[in-house]
C-alpha atoms as a PDB file:
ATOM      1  CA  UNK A   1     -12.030   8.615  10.678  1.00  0.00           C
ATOM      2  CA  UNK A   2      -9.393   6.378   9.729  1.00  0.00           C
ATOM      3  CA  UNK A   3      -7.369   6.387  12.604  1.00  0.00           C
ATOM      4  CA  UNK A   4     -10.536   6.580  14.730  1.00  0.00           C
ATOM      5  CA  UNK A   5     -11.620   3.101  13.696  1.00  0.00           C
ATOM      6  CA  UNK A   6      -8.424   1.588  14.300  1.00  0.00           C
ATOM      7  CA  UNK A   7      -8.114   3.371  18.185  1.00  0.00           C
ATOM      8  CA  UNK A   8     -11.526   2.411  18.732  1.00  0.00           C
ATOM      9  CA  UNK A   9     -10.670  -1.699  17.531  1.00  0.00           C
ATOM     10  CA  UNK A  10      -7.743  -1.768  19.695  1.00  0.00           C
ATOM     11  CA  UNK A  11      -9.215  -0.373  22.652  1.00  0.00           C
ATOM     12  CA  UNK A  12     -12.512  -2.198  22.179  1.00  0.00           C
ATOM     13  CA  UNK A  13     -10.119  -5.471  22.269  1.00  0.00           C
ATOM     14  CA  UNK A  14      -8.345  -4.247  25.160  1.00  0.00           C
ATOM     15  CA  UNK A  15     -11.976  -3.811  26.975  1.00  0.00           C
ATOM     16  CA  UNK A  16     -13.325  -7.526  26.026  1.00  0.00           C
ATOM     17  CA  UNK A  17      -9.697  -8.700  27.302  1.00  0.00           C
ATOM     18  CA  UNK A  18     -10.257  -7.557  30.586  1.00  0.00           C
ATOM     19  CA  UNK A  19     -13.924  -8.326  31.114  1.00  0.00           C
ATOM     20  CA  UNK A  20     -13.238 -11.763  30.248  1.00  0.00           C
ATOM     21  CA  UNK A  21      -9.491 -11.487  32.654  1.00  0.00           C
ATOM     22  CA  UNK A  22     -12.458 -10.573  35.140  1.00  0.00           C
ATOM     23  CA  UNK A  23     -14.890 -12.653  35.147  1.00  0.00           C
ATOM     24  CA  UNK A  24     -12.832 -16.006  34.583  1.00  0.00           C
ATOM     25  CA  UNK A  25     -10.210 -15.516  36.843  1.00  0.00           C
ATOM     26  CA  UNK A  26     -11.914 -16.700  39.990  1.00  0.00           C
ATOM     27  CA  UNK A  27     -12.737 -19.914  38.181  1.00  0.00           C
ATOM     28  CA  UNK A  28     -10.173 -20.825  36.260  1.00  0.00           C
ATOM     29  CA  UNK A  29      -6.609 -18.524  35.335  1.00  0.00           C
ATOM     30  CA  UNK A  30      -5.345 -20.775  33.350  1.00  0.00           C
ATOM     31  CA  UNK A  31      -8.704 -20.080  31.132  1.00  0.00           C
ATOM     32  CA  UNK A  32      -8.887 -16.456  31.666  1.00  0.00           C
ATOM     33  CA  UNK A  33      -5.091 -16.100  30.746  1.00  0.00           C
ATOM     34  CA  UNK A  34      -5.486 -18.224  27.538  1.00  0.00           C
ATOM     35  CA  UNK A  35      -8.341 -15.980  26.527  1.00  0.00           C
ATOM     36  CA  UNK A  36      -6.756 -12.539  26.774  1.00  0.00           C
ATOM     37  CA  UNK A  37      -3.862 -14.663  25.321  1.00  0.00           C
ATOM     38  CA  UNK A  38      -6.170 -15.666  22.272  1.00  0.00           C
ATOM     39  CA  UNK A  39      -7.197 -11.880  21.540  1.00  0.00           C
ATOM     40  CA  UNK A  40      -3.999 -10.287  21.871  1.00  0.00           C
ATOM     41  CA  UNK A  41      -3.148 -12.733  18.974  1.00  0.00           C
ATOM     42  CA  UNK A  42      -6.084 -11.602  16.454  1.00  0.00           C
ATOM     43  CA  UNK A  43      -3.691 -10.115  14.024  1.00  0.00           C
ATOM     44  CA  UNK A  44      -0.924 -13.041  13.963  1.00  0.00           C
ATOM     45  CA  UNK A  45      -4.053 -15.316  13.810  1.00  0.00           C
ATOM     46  CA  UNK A  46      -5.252 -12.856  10.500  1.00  0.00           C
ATOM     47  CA  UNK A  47      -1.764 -13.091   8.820  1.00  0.00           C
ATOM     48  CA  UNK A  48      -1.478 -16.825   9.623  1.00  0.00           C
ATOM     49  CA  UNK A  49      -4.548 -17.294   7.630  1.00  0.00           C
ATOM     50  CA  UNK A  50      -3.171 -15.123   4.909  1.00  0.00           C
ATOM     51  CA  UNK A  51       0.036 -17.375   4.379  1.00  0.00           C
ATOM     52  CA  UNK A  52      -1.802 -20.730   4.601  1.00  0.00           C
ATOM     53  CA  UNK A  53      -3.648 -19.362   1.733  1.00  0.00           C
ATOM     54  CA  UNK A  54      -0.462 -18.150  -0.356  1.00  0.00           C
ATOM     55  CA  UNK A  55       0.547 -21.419   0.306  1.00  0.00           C
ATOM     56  CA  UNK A  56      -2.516 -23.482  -0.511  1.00  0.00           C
ATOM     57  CA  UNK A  57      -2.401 -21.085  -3.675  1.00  0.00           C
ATOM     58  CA  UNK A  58      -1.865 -22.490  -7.248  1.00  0.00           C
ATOM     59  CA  UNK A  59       1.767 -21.996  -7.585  1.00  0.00           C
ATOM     60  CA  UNK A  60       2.963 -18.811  -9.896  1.00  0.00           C
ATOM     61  CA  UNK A  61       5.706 -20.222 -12.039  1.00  0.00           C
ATOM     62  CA  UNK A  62       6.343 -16.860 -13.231  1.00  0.00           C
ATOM     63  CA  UNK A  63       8.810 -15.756 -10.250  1.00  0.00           C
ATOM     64  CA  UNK A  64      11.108 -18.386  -8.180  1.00  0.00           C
ATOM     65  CA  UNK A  65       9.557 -21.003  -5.503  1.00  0.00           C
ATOM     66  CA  UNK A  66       9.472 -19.887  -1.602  1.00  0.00           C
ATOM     67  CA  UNK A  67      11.122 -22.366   0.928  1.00  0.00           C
ATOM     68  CA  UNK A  68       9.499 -23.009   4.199  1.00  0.00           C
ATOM     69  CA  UNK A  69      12.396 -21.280   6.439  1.00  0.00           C
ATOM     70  CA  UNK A  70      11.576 -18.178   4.121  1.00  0.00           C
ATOM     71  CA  UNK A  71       7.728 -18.063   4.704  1.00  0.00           C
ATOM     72  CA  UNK A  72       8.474 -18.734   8.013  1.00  0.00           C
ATOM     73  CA  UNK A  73      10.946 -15.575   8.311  1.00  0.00           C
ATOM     74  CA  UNK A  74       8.463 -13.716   6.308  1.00  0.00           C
ATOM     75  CA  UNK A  75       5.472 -14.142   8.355  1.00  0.00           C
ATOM     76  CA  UNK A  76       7.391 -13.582  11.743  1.00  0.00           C
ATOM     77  CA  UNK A  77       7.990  -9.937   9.917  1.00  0.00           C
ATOM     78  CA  UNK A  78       4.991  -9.440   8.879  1.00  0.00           C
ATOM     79  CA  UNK A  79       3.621 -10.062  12.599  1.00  0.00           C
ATOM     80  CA  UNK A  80       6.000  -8.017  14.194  1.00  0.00           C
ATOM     81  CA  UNK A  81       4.761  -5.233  11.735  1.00  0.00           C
ATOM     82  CA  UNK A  82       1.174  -5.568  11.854  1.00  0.00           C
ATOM     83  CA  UNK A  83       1.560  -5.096  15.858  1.00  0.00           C
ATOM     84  CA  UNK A  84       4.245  -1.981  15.175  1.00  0.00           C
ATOM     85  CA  UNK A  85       2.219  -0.298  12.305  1.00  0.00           C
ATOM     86  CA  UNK A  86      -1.656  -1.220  12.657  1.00  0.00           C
ATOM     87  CA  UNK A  87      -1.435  -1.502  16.945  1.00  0.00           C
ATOM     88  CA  UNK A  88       0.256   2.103  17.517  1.00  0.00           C
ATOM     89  CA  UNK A  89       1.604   3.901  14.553  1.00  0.00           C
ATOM     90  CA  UNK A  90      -1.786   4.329  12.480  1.00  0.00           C
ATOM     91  CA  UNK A  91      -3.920   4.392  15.463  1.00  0.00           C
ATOM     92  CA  UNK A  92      -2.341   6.679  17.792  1.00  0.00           C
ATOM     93  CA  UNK A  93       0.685   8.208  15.946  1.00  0.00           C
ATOM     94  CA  UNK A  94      -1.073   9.409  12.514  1.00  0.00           C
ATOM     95  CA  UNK A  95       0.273  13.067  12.910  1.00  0.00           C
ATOM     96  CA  UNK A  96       3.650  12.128  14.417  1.00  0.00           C
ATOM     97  CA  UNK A  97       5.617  13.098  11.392  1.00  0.00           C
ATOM     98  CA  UNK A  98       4.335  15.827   9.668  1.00  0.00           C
ATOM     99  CA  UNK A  99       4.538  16.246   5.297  1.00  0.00           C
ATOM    100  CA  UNK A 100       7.774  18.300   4.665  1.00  0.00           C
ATOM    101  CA  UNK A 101       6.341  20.680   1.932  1.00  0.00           C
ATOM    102  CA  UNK A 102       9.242  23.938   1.451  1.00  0.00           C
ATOM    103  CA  UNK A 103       7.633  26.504  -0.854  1.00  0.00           C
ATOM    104  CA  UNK A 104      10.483  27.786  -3.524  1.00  0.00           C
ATOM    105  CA  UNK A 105      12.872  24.793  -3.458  1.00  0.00           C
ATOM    106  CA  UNK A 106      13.531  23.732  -7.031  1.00  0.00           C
ATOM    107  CA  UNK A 107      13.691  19.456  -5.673  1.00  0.00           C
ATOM    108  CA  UNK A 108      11.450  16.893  -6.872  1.00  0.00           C
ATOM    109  CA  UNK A 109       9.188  16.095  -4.318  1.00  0.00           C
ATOM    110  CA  UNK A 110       7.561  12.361  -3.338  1.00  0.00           C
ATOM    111  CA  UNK A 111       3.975  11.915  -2.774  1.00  0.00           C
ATOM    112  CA  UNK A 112       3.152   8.431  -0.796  1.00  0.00           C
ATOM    113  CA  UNK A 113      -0.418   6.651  -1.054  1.00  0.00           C
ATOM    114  CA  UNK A 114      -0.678   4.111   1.713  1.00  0.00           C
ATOM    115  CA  UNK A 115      -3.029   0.804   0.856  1.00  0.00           C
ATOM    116  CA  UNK A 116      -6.046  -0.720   2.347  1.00  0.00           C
ATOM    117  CA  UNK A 117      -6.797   0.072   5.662  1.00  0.00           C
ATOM    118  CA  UNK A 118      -3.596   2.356   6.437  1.00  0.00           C
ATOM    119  CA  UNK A 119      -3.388   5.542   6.843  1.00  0.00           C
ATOM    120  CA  UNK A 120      -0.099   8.116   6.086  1.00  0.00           C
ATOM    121  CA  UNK A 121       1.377   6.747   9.572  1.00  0.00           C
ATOM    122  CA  UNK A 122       2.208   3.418   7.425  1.00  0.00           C
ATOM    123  CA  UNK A 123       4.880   5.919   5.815  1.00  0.00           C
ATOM    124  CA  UNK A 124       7.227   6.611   8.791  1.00  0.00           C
ATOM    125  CA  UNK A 125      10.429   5.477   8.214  1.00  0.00           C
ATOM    126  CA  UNK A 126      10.170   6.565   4.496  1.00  0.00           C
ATOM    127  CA  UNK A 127       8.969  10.401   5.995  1.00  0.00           C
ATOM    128  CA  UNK A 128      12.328  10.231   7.915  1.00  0.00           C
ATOM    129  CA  UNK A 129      14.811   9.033   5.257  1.00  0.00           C
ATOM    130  CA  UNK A 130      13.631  11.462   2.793  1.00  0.00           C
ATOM    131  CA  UNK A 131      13.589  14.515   5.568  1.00  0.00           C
ATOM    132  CA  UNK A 132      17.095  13.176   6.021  1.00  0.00           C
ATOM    133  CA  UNK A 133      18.113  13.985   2.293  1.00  0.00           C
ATOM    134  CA  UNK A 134      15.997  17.393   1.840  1.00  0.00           C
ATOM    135  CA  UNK A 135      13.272  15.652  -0.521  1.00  0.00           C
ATOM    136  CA  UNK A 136       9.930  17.391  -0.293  1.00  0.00           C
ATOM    137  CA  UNK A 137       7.465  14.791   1.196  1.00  0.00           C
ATOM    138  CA  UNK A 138       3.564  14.443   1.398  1.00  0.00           C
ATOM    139  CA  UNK A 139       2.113  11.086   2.943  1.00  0.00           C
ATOM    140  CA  UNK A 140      -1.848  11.117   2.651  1.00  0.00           C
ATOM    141  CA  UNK A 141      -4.485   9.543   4.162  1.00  0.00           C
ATOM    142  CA  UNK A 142      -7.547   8.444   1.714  1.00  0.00           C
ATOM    143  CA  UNK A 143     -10.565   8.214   2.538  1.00  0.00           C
ATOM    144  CA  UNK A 144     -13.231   6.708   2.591  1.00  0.00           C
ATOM    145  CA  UNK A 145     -11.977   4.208   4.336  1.00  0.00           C
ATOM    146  CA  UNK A 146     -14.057   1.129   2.398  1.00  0.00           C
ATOM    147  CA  UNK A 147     -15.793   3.863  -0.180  1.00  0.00           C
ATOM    148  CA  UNK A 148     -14.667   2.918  -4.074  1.00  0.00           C
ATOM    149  CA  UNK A 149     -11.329   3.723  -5.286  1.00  0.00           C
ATOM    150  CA  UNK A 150     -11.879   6.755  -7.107  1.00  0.00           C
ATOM    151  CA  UNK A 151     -13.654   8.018  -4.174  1.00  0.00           C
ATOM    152  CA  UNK A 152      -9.927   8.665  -3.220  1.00  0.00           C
ATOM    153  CA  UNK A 153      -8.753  10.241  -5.918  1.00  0.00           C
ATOM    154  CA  UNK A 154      -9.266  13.744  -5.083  1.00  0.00           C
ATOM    155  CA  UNK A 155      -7.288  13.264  -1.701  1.00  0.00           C
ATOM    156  CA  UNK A 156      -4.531  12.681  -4.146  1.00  0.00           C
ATOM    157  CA  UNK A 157      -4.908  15.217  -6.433  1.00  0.00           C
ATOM    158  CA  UNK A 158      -4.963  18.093  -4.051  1.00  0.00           C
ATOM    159  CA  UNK A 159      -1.890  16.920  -2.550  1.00  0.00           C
ATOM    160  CA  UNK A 160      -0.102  16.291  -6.034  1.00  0.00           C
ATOM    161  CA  UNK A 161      -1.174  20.268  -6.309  1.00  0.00           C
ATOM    162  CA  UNK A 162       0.111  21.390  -3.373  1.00  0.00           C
ATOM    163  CA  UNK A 163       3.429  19.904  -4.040  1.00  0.00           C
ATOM    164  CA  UNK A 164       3.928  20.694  -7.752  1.00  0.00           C
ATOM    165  CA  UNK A 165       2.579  24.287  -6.684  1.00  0.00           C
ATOM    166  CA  UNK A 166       5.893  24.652  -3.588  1.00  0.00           C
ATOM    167  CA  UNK A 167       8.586  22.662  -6.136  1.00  0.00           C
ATOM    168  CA  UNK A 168       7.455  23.754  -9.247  1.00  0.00           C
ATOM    169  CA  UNK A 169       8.013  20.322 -10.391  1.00  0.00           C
ATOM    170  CA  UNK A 170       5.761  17.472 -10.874  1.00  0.00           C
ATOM    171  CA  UNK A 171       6.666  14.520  -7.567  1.00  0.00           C
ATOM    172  CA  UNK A 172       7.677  10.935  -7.957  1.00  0.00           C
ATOM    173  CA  UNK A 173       4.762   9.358  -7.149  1.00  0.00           C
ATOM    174  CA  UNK A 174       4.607   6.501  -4.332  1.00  0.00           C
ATOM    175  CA  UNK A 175       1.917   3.771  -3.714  1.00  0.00           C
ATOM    176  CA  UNK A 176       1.709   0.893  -1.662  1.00  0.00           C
ATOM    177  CA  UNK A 177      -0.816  -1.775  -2.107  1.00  0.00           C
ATOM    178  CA  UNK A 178      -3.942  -0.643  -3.170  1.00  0.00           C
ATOM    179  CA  UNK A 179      -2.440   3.079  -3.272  1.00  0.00           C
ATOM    180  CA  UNK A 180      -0.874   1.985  -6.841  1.00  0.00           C
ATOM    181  CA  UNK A 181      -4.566   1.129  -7.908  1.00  0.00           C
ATOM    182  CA  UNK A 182      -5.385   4.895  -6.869  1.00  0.00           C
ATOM    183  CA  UNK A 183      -2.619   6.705  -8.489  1.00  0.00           C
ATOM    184  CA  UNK A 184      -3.767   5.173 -11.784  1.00  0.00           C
ATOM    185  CA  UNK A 185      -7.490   5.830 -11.339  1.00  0.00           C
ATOM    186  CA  UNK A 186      -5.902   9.698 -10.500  1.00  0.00           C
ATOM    187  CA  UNK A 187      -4.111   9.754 -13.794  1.00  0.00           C
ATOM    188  CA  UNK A 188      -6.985   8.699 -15.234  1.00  0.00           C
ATOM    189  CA  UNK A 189      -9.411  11.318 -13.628  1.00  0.00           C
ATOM    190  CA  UNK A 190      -6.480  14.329 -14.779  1.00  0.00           C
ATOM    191  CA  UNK A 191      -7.193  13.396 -18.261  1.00  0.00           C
ATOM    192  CA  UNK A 192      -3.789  10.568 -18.964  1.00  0.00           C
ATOM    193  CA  UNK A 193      -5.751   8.337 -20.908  1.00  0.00           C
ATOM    194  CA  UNK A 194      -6.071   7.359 -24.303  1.00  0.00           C
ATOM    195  CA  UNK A 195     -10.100   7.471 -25.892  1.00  0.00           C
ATOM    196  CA  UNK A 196     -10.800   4.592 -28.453  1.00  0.00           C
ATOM    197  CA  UNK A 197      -7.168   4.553 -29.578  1.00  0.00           C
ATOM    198  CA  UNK A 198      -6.845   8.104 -29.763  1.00  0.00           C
ATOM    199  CA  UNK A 199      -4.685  10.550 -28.085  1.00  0.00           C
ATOM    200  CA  UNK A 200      -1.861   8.789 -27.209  1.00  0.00           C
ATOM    201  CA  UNK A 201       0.776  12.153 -27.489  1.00  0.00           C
ATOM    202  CA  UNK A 202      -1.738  13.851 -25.959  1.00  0.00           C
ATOM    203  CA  UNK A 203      -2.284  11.307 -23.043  1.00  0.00           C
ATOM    204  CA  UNK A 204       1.863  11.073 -22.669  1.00  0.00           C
ATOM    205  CA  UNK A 205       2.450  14.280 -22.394  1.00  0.00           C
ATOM    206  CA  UNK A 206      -0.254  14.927 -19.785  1.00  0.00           C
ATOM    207  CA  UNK A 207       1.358  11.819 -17.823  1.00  0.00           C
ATOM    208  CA  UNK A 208       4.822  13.595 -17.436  1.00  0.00           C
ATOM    209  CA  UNK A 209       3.560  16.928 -16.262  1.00  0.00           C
ATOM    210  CA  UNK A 210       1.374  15.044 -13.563  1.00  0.00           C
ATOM    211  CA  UNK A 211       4.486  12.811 -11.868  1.00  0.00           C
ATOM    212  CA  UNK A 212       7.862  12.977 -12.747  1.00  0.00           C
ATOM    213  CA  UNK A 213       8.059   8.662 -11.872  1.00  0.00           C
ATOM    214  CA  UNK A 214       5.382   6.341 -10.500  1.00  0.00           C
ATOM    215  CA  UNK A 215       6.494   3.332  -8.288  1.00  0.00           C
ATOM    216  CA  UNK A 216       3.620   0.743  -6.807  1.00  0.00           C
ATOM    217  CA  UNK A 217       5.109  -1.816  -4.045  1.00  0.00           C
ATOM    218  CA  UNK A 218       2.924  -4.849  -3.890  1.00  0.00           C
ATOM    219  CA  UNK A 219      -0.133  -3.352  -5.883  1.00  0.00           C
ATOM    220  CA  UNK A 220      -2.440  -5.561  -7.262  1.00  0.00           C
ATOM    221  CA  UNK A 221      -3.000  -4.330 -11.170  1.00  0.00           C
ATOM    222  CA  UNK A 222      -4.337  -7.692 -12.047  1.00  0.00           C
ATOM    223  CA  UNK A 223      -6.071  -8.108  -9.007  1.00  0.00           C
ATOM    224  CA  UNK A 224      -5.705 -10.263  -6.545  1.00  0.00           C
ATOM    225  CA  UNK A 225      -7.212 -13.966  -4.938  1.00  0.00           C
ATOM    226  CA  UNK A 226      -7.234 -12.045  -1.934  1.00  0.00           C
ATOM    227  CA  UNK A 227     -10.282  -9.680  -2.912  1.00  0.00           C
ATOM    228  CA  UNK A 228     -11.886 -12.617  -3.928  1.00  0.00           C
ATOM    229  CA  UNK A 229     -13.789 -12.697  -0.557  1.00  0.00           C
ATOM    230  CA  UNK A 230     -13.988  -9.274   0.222  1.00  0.00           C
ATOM    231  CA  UNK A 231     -17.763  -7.290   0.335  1.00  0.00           C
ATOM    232  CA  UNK A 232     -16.113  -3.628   0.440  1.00  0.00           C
ATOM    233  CA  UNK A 233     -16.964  -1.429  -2.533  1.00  0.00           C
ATOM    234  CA  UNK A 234     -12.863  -1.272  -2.657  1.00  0.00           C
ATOM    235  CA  UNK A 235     -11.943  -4.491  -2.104  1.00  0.00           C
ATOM    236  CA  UNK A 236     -14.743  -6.219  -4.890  1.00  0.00           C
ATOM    237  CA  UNK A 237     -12.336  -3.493  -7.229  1.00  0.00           C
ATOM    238  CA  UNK A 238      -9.451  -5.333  -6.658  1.00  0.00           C
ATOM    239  CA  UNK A 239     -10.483  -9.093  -7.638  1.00  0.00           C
ATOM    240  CA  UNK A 240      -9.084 -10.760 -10.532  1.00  0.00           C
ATOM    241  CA  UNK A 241     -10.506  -9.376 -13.770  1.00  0.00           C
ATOM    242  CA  UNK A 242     -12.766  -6.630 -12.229  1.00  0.00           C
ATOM    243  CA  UNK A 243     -14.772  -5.003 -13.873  1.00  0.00           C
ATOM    244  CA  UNK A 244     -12.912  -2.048 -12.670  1.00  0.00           C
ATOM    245  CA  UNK A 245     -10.041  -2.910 -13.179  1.00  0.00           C
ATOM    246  CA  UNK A 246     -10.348  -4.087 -17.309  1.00  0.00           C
ATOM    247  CA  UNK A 247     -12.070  -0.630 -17.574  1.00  0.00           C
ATOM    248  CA  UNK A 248      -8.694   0.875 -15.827  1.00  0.00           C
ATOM    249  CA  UNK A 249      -6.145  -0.541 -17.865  1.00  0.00           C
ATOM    250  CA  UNK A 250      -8.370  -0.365 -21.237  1.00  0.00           C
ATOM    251  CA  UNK A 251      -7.548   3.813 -21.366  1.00  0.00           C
ATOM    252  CA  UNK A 252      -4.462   3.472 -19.902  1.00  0.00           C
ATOM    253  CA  UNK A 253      -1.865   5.140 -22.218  1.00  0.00           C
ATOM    254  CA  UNK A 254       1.968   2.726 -23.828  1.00  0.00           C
ATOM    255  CA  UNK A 255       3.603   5.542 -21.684  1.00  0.00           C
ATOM    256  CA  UNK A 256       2.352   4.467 -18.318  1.00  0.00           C
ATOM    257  CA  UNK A 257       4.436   1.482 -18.475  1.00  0.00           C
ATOM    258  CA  UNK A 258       7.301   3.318 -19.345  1.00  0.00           C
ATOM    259  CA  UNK A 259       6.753   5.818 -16.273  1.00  0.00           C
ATOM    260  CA  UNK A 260       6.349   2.969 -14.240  1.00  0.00           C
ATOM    261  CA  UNK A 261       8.619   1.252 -11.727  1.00  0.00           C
ATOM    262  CA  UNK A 262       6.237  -2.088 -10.209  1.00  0.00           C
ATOM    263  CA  UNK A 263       8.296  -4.083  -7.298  1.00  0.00           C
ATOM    264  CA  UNK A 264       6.344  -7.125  -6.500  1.00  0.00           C
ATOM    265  CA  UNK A 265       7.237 -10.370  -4.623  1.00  0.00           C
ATOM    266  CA  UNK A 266       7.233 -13.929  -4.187  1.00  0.00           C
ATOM    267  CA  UNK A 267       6.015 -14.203  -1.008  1.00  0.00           C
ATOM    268  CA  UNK A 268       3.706 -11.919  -0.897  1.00  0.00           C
ATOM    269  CA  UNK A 269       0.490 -12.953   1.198  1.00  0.00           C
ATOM    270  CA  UNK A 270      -2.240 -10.515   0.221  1.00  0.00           C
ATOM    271  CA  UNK A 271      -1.396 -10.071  -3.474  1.00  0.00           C
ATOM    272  CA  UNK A 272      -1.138 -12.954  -5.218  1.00  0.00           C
ATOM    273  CA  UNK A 273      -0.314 -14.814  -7.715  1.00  0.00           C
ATOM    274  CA  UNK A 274       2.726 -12.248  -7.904  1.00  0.00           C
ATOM    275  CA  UNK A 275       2.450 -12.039 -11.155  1.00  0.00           C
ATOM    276  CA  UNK A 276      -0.550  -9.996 -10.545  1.00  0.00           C
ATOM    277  CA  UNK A 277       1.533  -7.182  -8.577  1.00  0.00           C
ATOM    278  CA  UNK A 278       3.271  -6.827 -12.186  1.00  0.00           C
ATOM    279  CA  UNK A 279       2.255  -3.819 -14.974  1.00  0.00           C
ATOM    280  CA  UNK A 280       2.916  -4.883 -18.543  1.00  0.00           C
ATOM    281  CA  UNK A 281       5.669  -3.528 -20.191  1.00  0.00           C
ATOM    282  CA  UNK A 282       6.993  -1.508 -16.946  1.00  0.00           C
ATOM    283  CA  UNK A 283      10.215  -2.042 -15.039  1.00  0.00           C
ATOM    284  CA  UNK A 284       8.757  -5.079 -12.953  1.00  0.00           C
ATOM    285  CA  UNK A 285      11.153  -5.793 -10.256  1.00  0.00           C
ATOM    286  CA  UNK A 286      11.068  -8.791  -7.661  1.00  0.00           C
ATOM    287  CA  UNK A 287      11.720  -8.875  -4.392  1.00  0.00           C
ATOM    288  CA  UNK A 288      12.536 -11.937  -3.037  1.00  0.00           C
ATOM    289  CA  UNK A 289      10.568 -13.452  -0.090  1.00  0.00           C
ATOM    290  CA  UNK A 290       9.549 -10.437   1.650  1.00  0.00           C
ATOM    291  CA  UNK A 291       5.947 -10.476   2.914  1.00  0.00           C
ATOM    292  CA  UNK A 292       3.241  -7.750   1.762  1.00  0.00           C
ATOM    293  CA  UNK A 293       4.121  -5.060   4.123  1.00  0.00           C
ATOM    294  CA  UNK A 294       7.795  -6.096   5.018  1.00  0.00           C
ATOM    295  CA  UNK A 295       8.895  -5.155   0.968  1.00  0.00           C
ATOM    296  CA  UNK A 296       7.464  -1.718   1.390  1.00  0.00           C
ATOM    297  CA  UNK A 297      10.583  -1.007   3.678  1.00  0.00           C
ATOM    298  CA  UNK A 298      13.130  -2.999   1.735  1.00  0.00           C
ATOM    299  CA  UNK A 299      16.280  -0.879   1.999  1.00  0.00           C
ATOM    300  CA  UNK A 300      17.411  -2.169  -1.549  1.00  0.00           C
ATOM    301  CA  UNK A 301      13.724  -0.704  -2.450  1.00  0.00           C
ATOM    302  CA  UNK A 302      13.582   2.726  -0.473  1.00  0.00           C
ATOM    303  CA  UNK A 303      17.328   3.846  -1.329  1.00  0.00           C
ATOM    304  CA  UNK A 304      16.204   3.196  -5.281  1.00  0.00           C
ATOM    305  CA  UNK A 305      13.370   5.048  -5.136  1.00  0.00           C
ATOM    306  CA  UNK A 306      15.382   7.962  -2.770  1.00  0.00           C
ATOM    307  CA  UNK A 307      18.089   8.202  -5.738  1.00  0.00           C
ATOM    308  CA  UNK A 308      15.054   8.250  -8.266  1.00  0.00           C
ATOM    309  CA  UNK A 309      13.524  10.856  -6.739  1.00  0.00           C
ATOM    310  CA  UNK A 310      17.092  13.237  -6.328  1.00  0.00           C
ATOM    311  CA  UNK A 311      18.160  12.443 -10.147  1.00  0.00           C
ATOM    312  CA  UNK A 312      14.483  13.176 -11.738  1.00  0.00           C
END
């Protein structure tokens, strides 16, 4: 389903690009050209959009100013990767890579939970690094696609199973975008969370034999302008001061933060303010003017979370 919809957009734009090539062309190329032209460049349109609001954006004084040459180098990236990951890799290449699950080796494992409208294709180059240093890998997909958060959940927790049950070990868990929103509403749902101030051992020690490290890249725990605008059960989750989310973060155990690794950035043009990408009282990290999808394959970011997942 989740890669269906995204074959089915592309191909549908493909289709209304050449009826239009078709019937235009005998009166005017120049037209029909600048047509096809104009729906082959939906997404940049979409992430134009996204930076003019970023920009537009009361400014966060919480993490360091971006120039214009930066947003500019950050949007070209995120272009370039919307065609590359949401144009081929989702749609057509979901099974490319498969998860890298050995039964009876003794290695932490890494468990990665792709955001809003991905699938586990989003995970590629990560799948690949960590095959390249023998770490045990799962990359889901969640669905429903635009269901509620915790409709996800138990995508996650059968494949946080399947690892710890081949390792022995509980994985560093991974999440990216709104798949840091789902890891915590999976903690939740495995009984991590503390009950009108009660149960914080309990909660804490139930936390470390679920993941051995949780790291979110770009996930919006304070929500996000973004979702302001958005009519999806999972998206109206995500806007500042949710509902869902004060209900999250009010059974949330201290140790969390502790267990918690959040790398957020300044340039960031889905989740923002990017202060809102932060978790208080975790290891909140910055990365510096790398767009919403370009940080998740930072190779300052990937290599940490590689040598986190070999020393744990």
């Amino acid at each position: 389903m989740n890669a269906r919809w995204q074959q089915a957009s592309i191909l549908g734009g493909l289709v209304l690009a050449l009826a239009w090539l078709r019937w235009q062309w005998p009166q005017s190329p120049a037209l029909a050209l600048a047509g096809v032209a104009a729906l082959l460049l939906v997404p940049a349109w979409s992430i134009t959009l996204q930076f003019l609001c970023l920009r537009a954006a009361p400014r966060d004084t919480a993490v360091p100013a971006v120039g214009t040459r930066a947003l500019l180098r950050a949007w070209w990236a995120e272009v370039l990767l919307a065609y590359r990951i949401f144009g081929w890799r989702q749609p057509f290449r979901t099974h490319a890579i498969g998860d890298e699950v050995p039964h009876g080796q003794a290695r932490t494992g890494v468990l990665l939970v792709h955001g809003y409208l991905c699938n586990r294709a989003f995970w590629q180059p990560w799948q690949r690094l960590l095959a390249a240093r023998g770490i045990p890998c799962i990359a889901v997909t969640l669905e429903p696609v635009w269901g509620s958060i915790d409709d996800c959940v138990p995508v996650l927790d059968a494949a946080q199973r399947r690892m710890e049950q081949a390792t022995g070990r509980p994985p560093v868990v991974i999440g990216h975008s709104m798949g840091g929103l789902v890891i915590r509403a999976w903690l939740r749902s495995r009984g991590a969370l503390v009950c009108d101030g009660r149960g914080e051992a309990q909660a804490a020690q139930r936390l470390r034999a679920l993941a051995a490290h949780v790291v979110t890249i770009g996930t919006p725990h304070q929500g996000t302008a973004m979702a302001d605008v958005s009519r999806t059960a999972n998206g109206r989750q995500m806007r500042r001061r949710s509902d869902w989310l004060l209900e999250l973060a009010r059974h949330e155990p201290q140790a969390l933060a502790a267990s918690m690794t959040c790398w957020y950035s300044n340039c960031d043009n889905l989740v923002f303010p990017a202060s809102a990408a932060t978790y208080p009282g975790a290891d909140n990290r910055l990365v510096r003017n790398q767009a919403h999808v370009q940080m998740a394959f930072d190779p300052r970011l990937m290599l940490d979370c590689v040598a986190r997942a070999q020393q744990a």
